[in-house]
C-alpha atoms as a PDB file:
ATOM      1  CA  UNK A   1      24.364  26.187  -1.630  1.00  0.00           C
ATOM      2  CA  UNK A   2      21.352  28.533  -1.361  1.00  0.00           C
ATOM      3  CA  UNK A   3      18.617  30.014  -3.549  1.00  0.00           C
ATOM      4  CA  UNK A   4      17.069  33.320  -2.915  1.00  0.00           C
ATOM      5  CA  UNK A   5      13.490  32.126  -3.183  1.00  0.00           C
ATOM      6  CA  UNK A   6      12.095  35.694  -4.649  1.00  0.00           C
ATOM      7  CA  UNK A   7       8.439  35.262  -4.217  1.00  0.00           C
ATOM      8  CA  UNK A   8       8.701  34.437  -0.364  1.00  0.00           C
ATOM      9  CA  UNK A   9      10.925  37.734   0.436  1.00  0.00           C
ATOM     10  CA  UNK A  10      14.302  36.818   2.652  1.00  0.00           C
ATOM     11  CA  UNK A  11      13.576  32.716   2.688  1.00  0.00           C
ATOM     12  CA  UNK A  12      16.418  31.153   1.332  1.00  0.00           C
ATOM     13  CA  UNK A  13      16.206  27.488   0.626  1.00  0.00           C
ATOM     14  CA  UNK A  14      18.424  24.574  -0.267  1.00  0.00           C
ATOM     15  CA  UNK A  15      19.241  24.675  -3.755  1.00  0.00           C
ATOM     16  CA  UNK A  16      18.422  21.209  -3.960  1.00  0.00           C
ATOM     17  CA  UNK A  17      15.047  21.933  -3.112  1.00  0.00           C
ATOM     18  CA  UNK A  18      14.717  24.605  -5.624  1.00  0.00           C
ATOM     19  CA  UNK A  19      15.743  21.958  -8.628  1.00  0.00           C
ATOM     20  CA  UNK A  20      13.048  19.649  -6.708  1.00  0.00           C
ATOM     21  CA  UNK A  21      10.552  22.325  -6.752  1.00  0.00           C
ATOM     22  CA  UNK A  22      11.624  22.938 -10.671  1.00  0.00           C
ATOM     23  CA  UNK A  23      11.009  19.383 -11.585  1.00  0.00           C
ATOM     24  CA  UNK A  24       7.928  19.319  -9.624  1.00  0.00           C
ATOM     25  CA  UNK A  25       6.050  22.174 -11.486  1.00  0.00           C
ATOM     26  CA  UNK A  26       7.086  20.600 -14.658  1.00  0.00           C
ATOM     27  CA  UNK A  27       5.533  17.462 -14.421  1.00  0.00           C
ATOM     28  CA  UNK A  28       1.956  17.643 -15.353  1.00  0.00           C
ATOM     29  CA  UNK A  29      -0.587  14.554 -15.437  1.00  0.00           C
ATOM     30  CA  UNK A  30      -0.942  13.347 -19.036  1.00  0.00           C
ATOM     31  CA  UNK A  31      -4.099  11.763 -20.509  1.00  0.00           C
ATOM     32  CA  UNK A  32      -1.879   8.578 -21.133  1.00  0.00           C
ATOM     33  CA  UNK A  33      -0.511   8.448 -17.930  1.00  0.00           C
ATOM     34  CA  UNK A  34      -4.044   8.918 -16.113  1.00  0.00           C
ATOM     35  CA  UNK A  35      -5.048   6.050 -18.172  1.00  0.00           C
ATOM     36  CA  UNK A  36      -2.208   3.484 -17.031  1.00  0.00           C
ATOM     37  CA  UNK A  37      -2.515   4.955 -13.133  1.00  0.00           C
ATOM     38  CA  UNK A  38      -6.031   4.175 -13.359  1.00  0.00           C
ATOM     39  CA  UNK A  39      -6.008   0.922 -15.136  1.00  0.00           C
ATOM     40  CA  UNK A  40      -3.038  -0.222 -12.948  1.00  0.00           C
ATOM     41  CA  UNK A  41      -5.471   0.547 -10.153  1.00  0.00           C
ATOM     42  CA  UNK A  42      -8.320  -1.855 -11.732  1.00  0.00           C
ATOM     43  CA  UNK A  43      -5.727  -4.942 -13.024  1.00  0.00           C
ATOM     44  CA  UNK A  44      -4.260  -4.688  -9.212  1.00  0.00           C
ATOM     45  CA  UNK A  45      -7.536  -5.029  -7.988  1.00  0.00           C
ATOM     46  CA  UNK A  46      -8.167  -8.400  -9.539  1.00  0.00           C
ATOM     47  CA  UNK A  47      -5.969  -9.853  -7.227  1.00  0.00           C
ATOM     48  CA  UNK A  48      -9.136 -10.986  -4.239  1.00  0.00           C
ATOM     49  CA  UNK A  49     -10.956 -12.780  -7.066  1.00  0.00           C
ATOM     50  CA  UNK A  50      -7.735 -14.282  -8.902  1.00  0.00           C
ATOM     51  CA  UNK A  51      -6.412 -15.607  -5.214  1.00  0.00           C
ATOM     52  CA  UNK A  52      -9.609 -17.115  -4.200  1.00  0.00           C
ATOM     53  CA  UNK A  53     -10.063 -18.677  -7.273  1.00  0.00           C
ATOM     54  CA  UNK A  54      -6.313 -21.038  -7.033  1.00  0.00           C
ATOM     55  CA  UNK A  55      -6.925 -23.474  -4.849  1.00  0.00           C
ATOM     56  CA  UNK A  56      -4.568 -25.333  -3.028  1.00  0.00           C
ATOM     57  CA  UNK A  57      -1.053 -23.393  -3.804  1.00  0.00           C
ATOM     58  CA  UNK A  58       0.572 -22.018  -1.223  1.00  0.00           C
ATOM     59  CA  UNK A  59       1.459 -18.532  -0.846  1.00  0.00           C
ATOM     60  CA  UNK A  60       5.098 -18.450  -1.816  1.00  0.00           C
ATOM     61  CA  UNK A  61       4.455 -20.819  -4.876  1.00  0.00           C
ATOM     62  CA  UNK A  62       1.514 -18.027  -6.455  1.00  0.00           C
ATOM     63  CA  UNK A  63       4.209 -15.320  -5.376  1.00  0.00           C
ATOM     64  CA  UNK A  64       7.002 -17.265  -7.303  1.00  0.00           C
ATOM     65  CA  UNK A  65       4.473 -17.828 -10.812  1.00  0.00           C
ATOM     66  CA  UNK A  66       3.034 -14.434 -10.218  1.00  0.00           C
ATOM     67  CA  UNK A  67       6.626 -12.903 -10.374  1.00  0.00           C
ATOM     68  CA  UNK A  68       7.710 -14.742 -13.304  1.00  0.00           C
ATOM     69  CA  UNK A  69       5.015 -14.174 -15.517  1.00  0.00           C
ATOM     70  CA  UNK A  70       5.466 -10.254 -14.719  1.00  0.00           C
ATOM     71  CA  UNK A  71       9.550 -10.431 -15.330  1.00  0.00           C
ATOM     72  CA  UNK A  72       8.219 -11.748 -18.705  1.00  0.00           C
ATOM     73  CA  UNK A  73       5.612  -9.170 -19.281  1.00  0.00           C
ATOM     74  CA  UNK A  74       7.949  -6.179 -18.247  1.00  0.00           C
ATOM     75  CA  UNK A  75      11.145  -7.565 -19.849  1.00  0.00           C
ATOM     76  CA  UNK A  76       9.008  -7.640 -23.338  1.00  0.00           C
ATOM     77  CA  UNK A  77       8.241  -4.080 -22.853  1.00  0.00           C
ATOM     78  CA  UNK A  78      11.899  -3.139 -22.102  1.00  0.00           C
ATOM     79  CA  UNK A  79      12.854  -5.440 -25.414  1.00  0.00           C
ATOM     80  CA  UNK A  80      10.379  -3.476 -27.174  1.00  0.00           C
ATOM     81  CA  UNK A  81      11.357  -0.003 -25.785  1.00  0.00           C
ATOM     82  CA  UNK A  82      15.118  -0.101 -25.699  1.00  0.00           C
ATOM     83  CA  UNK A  83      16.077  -3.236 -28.366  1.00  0.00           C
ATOM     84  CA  UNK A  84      18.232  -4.227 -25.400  1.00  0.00           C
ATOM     85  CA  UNK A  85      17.910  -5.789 -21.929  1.00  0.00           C
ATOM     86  CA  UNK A  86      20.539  -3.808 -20.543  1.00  0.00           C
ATOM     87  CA  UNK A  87      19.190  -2.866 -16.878  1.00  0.00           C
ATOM     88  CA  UNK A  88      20.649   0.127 -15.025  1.00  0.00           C
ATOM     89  CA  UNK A  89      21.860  -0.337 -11.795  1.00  0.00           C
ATOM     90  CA  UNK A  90      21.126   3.353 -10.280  1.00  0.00           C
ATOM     91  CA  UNK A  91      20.635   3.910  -6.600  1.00  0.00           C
ATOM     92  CA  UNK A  92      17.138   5.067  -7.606  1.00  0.00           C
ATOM     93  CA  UNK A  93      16.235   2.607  -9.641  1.00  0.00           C
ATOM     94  CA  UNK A  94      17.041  -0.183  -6.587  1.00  0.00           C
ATOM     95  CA  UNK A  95      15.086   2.020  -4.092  1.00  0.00           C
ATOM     96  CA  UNK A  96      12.171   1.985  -6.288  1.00  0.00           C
ATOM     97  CA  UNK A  97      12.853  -2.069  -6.757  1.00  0.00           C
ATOM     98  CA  UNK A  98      13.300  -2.910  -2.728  1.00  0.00           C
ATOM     99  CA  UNK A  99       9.886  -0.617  -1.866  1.00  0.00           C
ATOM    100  CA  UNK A 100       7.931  -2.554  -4.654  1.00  0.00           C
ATOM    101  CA  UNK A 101       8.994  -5.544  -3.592  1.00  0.00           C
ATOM    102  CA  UNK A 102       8.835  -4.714   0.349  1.00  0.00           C
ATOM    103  CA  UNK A 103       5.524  -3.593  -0.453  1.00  0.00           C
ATOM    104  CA  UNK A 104       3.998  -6.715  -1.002  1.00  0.00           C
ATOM    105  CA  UNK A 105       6.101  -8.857   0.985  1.00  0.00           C
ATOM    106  CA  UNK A 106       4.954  -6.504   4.207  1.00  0.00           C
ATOM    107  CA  UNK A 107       1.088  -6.309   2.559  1.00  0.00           C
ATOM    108  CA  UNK A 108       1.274  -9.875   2.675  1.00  0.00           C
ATOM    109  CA  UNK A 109       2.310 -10.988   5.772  1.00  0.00           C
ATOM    110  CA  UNK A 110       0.490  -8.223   7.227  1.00  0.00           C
ATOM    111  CA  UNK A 111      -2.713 -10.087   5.968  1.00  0.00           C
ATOM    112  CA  UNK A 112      -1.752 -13.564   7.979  1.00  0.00           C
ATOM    113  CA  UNK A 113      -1.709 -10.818  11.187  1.00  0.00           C
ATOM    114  CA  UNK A 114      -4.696  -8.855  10.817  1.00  0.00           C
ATOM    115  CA  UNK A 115      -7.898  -8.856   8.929  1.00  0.00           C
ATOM    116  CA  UNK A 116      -7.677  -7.447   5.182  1.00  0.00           C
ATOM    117  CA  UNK A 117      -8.985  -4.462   5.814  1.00  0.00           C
ATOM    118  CA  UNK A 118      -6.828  -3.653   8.315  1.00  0.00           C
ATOM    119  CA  UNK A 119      -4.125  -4.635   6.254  1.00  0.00           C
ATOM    120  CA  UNK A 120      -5.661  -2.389   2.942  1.00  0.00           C
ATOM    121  CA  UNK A 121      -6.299   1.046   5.152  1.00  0.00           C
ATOM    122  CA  UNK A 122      -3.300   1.173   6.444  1.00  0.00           C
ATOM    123  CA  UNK A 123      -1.036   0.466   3.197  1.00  0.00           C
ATOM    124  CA  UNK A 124      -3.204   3.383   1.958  1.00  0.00           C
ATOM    125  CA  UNK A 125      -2.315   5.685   3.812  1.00  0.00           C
ATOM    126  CA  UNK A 126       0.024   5.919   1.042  1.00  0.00           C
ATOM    127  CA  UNK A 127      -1.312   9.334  -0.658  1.00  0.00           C
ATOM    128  CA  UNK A 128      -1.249  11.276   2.752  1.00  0.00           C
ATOM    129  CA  UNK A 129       2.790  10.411   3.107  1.00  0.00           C
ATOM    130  CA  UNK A 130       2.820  11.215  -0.748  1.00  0.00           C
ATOM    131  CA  UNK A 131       1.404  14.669  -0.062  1.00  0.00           C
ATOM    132  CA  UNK A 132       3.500  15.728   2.939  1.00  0.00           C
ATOM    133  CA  UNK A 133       6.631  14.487   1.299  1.00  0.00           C
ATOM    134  CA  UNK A 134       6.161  16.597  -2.071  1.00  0.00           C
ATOM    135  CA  UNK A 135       5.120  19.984   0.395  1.00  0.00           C
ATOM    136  CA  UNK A 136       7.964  19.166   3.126  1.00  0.00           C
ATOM    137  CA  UNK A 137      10.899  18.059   0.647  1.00  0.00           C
ATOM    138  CA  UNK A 138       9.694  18.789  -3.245  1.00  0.00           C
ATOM    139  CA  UNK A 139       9.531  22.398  -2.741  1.00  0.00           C
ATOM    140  CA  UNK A 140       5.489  21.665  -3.865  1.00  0.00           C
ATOM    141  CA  UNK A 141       2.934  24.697  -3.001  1.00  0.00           C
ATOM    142  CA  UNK A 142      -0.214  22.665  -0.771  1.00  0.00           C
ATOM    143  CA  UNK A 143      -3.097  23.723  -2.686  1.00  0.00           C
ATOM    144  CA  UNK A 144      -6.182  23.554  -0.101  1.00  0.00           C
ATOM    145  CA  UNK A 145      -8.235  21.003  -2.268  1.00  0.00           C
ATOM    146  CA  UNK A 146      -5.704  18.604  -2.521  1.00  0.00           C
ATOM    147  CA  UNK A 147      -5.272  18.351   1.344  1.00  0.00           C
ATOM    148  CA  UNK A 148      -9.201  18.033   1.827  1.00  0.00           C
ATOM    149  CA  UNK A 149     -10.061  15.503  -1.071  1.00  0.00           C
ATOM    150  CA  UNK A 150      -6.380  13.155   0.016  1.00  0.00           C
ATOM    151  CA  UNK A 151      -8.116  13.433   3.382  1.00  0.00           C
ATOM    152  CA  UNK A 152     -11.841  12.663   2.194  1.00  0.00           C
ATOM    153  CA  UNK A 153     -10.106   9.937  -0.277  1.00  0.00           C
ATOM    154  CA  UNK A 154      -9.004   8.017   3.171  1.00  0.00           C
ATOM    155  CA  UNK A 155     -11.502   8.963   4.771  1.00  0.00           C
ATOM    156  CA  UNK A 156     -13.468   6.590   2.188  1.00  0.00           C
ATOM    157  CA  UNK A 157     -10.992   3.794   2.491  1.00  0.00           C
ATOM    158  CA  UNK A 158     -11.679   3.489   6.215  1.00  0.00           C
ATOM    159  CA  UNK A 159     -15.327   3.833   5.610  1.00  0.00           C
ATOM    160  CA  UNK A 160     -15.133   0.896   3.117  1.00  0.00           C
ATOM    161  CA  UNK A 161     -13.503  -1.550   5.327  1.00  0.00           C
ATOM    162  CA  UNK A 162     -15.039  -0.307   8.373  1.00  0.00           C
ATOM    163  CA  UNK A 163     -16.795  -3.445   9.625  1.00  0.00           C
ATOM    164  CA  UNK A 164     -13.539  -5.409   8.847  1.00  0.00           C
ATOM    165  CA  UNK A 165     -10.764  -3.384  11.124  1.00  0.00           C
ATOM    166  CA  UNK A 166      -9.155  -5.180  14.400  1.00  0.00           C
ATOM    167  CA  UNK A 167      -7.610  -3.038  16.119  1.00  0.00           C
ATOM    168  CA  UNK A 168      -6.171  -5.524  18.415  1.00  0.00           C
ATOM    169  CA  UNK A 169      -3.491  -7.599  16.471  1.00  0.00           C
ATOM    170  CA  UNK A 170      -0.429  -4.830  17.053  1.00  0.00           C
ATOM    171  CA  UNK A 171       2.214  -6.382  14.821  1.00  0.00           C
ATOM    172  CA  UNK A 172      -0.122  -7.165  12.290  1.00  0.00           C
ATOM    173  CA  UNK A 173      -0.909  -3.584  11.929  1.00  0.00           C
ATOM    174  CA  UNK A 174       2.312  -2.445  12.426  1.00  0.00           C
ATOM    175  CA  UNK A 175       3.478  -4.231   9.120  1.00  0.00           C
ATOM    176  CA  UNK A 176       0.445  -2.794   7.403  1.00  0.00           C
ATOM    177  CA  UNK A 177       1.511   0.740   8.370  1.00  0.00           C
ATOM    178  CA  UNK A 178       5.141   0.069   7.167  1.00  0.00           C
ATOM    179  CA  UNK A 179       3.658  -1.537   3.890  1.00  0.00           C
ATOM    180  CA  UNK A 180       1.906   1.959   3.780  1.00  0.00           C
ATOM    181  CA  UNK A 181       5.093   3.774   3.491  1.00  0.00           C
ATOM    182  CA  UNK A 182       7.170   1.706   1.452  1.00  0.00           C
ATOM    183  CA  UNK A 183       4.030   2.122  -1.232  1.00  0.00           C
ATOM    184  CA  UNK A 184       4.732   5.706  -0.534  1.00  0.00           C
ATOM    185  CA  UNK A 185       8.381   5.439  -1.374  1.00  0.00           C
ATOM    186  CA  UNK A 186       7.303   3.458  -4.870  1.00  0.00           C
ATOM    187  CA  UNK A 187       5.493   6.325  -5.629  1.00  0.00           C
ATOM    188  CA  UNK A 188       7.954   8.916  -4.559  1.00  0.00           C
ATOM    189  CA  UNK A 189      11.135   6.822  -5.921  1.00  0.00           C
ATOM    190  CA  UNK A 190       9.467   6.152  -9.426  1.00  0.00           C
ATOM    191  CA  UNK A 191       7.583   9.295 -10.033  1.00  0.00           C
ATOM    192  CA  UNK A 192      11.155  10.692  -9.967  1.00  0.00           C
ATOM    193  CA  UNK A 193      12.288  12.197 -13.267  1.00  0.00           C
ATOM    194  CA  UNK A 194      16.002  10.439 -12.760  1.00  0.00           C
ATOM    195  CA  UNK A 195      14.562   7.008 -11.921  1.00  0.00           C
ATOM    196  CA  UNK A 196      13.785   4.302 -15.650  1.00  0.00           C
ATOM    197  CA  UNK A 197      11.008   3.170 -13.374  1.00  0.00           C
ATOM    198  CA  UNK A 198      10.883   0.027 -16.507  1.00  0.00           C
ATOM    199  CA  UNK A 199      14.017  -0.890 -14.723  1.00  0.00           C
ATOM    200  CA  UNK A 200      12.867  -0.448 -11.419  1.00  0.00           C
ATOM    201  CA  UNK A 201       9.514  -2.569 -11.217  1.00  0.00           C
ATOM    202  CA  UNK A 202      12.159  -5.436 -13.798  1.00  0.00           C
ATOM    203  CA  UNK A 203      14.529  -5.203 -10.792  1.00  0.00           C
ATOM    204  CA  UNK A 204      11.685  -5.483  -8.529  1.00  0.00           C
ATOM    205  CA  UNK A 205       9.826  -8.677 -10.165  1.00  0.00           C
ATOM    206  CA  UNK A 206      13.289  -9.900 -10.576  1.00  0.00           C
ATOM    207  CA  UNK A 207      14.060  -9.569  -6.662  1.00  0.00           C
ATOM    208  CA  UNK A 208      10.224 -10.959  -5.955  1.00  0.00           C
ATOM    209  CA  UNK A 209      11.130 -14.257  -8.066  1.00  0.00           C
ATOM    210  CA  UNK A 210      14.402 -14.974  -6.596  1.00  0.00           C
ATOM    211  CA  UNK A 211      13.028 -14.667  -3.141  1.00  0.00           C
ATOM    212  CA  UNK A 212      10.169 -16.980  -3.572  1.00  0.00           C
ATOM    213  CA  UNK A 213      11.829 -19.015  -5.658  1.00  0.00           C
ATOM    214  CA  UNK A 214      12.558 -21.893  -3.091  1.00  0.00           C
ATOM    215  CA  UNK A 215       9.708 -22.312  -2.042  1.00  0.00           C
ATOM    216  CA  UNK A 216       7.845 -22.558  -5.091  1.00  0.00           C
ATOM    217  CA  UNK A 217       7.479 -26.108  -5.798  1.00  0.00           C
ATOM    218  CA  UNK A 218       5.491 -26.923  -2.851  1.00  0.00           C
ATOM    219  CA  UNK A 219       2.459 -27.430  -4.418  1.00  0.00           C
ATOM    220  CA  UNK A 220       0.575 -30.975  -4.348  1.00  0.00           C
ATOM    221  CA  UNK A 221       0.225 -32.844  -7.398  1.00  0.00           C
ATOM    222  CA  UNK A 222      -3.344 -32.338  -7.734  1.00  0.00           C
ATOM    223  CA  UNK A 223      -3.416 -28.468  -7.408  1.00  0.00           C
ATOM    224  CA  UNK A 224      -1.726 -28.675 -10.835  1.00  0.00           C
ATOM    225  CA  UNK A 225      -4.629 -29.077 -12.377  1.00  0.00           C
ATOM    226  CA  UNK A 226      -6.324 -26.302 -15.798  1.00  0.00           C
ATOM    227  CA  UNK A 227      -8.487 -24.198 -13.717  1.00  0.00           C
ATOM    228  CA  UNK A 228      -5.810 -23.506 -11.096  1.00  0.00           C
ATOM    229  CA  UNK A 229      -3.007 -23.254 -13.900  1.00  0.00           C
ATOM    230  CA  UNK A 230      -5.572 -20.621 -15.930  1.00  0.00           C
ATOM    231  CA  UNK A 231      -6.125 -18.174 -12.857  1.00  0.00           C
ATOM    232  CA  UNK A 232      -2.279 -18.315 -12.318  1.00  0.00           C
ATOM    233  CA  UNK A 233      -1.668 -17.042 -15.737  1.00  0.00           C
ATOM    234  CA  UNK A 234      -4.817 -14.151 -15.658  1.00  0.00           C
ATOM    235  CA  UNK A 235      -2.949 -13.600 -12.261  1.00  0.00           C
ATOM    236  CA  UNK A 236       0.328 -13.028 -13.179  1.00  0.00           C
ATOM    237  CA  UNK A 237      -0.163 -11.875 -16.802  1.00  0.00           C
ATOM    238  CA  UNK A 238      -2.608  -9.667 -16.425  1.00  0.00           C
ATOM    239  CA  UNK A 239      -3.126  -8.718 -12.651  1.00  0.00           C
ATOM    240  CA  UNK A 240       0.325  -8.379 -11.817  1.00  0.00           C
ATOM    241  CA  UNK A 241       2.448  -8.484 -14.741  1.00  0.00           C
ATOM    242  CA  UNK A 242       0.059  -5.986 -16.913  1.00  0.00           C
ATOM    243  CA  UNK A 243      -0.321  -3.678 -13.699  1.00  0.00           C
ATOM    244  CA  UNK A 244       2.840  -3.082 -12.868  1.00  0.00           C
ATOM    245  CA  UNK A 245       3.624  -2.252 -16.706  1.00  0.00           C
ATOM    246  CA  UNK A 246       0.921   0.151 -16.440  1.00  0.00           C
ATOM    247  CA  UNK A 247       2.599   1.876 -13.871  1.00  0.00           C
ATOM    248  CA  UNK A 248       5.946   1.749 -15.084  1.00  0.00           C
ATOM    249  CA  UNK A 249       5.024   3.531 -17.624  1.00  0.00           C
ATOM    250  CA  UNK A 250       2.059   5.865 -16.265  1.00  0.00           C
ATOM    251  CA  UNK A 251       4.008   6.805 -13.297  1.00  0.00           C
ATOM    252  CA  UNK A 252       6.174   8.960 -15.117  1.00  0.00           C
ATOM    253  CA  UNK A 253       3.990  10.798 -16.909  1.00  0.00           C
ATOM    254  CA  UNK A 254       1.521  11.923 -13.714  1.00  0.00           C
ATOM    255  CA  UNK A 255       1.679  14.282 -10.974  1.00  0.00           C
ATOM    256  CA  UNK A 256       2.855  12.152  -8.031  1.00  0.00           C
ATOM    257  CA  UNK A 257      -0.243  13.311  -5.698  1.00  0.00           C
ATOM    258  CA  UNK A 258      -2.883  12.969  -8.062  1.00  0.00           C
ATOM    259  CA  UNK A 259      -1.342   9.236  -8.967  1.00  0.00           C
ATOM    260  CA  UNK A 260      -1.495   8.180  -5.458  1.00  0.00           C
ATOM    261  CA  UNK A 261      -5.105   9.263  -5.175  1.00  0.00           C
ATOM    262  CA  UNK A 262      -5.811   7.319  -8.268  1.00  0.00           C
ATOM    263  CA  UNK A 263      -4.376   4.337  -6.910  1.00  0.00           C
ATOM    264  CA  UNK A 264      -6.984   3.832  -4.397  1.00  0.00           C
ATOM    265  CA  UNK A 265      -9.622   2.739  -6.635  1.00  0.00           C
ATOM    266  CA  UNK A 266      -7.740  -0.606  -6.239  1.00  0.00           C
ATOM    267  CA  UNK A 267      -9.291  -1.459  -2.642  1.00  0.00           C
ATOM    268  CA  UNK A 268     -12.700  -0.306  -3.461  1.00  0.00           C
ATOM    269  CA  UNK A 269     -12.395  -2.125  -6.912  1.00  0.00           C
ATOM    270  CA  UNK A 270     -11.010  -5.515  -5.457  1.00  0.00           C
ATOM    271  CA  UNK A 271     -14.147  -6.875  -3.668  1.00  0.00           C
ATOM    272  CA  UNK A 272     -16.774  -6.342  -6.755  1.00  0.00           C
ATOM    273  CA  UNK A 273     -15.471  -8.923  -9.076  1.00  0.00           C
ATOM    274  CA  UNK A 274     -15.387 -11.184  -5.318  1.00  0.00           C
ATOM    275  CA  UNK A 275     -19.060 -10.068  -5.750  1.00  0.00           C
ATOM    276  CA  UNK A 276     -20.160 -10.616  -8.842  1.00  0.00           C
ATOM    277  CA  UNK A 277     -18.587 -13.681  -8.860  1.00  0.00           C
ATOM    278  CA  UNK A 278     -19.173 -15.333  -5.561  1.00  0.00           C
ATOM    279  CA  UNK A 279     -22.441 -13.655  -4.670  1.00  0.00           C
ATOM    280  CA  UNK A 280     -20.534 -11.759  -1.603  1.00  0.00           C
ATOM    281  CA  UNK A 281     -22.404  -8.898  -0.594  1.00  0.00           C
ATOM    282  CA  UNK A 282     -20.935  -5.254   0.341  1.00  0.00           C
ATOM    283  CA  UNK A 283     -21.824  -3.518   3.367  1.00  0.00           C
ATOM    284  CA  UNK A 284     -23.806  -0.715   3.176  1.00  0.00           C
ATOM    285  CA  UNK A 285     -20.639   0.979   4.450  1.00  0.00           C
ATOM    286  CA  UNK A 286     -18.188  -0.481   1.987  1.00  0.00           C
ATOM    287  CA  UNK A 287     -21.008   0.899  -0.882  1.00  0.00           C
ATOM    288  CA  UNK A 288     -20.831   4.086   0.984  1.00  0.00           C
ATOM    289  CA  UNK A 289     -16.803   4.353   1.535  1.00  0.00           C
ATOM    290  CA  UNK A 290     -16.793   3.077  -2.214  1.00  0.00           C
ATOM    291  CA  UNK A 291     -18.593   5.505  -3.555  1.00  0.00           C
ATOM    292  CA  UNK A 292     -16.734   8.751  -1.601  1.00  0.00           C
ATOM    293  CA  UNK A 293     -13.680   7.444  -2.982  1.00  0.00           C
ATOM    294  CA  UNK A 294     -14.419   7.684  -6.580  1.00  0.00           C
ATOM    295  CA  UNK A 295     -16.537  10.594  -6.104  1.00  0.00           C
ATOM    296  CA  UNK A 296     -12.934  12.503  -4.643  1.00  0.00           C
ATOM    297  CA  UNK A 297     -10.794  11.273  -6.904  1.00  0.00           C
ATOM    298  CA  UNK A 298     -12.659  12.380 -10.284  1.00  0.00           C
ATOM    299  CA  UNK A 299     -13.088  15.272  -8.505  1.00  0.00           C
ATOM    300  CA  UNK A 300      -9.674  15.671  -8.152  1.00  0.00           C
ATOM    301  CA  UNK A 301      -8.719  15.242 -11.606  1.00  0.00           C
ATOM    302  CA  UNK A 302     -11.474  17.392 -12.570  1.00  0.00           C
ATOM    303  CA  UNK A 303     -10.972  20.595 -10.438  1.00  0.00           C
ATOM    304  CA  UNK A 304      -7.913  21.776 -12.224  1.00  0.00           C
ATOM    305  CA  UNK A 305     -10.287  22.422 -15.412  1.00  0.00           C
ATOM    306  CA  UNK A 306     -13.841  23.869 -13.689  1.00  0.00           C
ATOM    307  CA  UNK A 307     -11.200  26.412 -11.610  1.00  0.00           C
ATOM    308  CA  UNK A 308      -9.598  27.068 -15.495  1.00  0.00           C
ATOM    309  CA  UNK A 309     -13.080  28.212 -16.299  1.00  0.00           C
ATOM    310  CA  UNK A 310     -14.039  30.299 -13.708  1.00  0.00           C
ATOM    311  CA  UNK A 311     -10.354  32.310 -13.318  1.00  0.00           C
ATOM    312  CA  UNK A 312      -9.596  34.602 -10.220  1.00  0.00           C
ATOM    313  CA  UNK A 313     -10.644  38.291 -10.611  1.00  0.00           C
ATOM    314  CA  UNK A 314      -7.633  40.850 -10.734  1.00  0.00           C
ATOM    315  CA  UNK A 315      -7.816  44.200  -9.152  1.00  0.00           C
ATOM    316  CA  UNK A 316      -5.616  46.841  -9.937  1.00  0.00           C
END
């Protein structure tokens, strides 16, 4: 079926883009959903300091605690929201699930292959695969500031992690780039007005567990020790388990661009508590890169209301 697009005289489009395009224009950013982007951003960004401070646990094994202290977190929150833990099944709901979870499962192993910072620029270029798919598939209108400040956004990314990239280790980056699009697809998938993304990042925790699960007891009797068993808990609590609540529920409730430029205060947030903590010191490039980032994205959620105030003339 077509649609007669009337403002663009004799385009016709799919009519499935036109309900896309309809759904698109009527999700607008809320204040709450700002808030939980952005303080998704900041929990997720614990993870350097949280990691560094476990010592002795393997991988898998802070993957497997990590995952079950977030299936906790997020099934309270569907206990508290529904009085039920029925979970549905939907074919969006699983995409959103299997990109989480391939998310950090590629993010991951694309760390053992490559430096970090490798790893982190090329998972972000998340918001420029965000903005091309609302403009080539959502029906979305490219406004002219959002294509410059997604580009100066990753342009800042790159600039923080710089002295870090290796160009060299192919596979390594190659999984980074893929983790980059499946974080796209998370975005996409649960920004989608059909998709309970509750269920979605449940099913996705869920899926995380079960896959780490046998391999999570390799851990040598004296790594079990307070310290390591506190940072597990802020770790999965509160870095993981309270972050991906937050954007369960902020994801939903914010314009799938502008969310995906939030999220990248999460890179140029994780190495300051590393800092403050361990005395590591940024770059003058990372403080550089940092700083471009956060100036673009407050931008970007600020533009909308200075252009409000200074409205286009109109000649008769």
């Amino acid at each position: 079926m077509l649609y007669y697009n009337q403002r663009a005289s004799r385009i016709w489009v799919p009519a499935w883009r036109k309900r896309e395009a309809d759904m698109e224009k009527s999700k607008k950013s809320t204040g709450f959903g700002r808030a939980a982007i952005l303080a998704a951003a900041l929990l997720w960004g614990l993870a350097g300091v949280c990691v560094k401070e476990i010592d002795g646990w393997p991988t898998t094994s802070i993957v497997a605690v990590r995952s079950f202290l977030s299936l906790l977190i997020i099934t309270a929150a569907k206990l508290i929201r529904d009085r039920s833990l029925k979970i549905q099944f939907s074919l969006r709901n699983i995409g959103g699930a299997a990109a989480a979870a391939a998310t950090g499962l590629l993010y991951v192993q694309s760390i053992k292959m490559t430096t970090a910072g490798t790893a982190i620029v090329l998972q972000y270029v998340a918001p420029i695969l965000v903005l091309l798919w609302s403009v080539l598939f959502a029906g979305r209108r490219l406004k002219l500031y959002e294509a410059l400040i997604t580009a100066a956004v990753f342009g800042g990314i790159i600039l923080s992690f710089a002295d870090s990239l290796e160009p060299g280790k192919i596979v390594g980056n190659l999984l980074g780039l893929a983790s980059g699009v499946t974080f796209a697809a998370q975005i996409i998938i649960m920004n989608d007005a059909q998709t309970d993304s509750l269920d979605s990042m449940w099913l996705s925790s869920a899926a995380s567990l079960l896959l780490s699960l046998p391999f999570a007891f390799a851990v040598a009797p004296g790594a079990l020790n307070a310290h390591n068993l506190l940072w597990l808990v802020i770790l999965g609590i509160f870095q993981y388990g309270g972050g991906n609540l937050l954007f369960a529920l902020g994801i939903p409730r914010t314009d799938g661009i502008e969310a995906s430029l939030l999220l990248n205060l999460e890179p140029v947030f994780n190495p300051i508590p590393v800092a403050l903590i361990y005395g590591e010191k940024m770059g003058p490039l990372a403080i550089a890169g940092s700083a471009v980032v956060i100036f673009f994205v407050a931008l970007y959620g600020a533009l909308p209301a200075i252009i409000r105030r200074f409205p286009k003339k109109r000649y008769k």
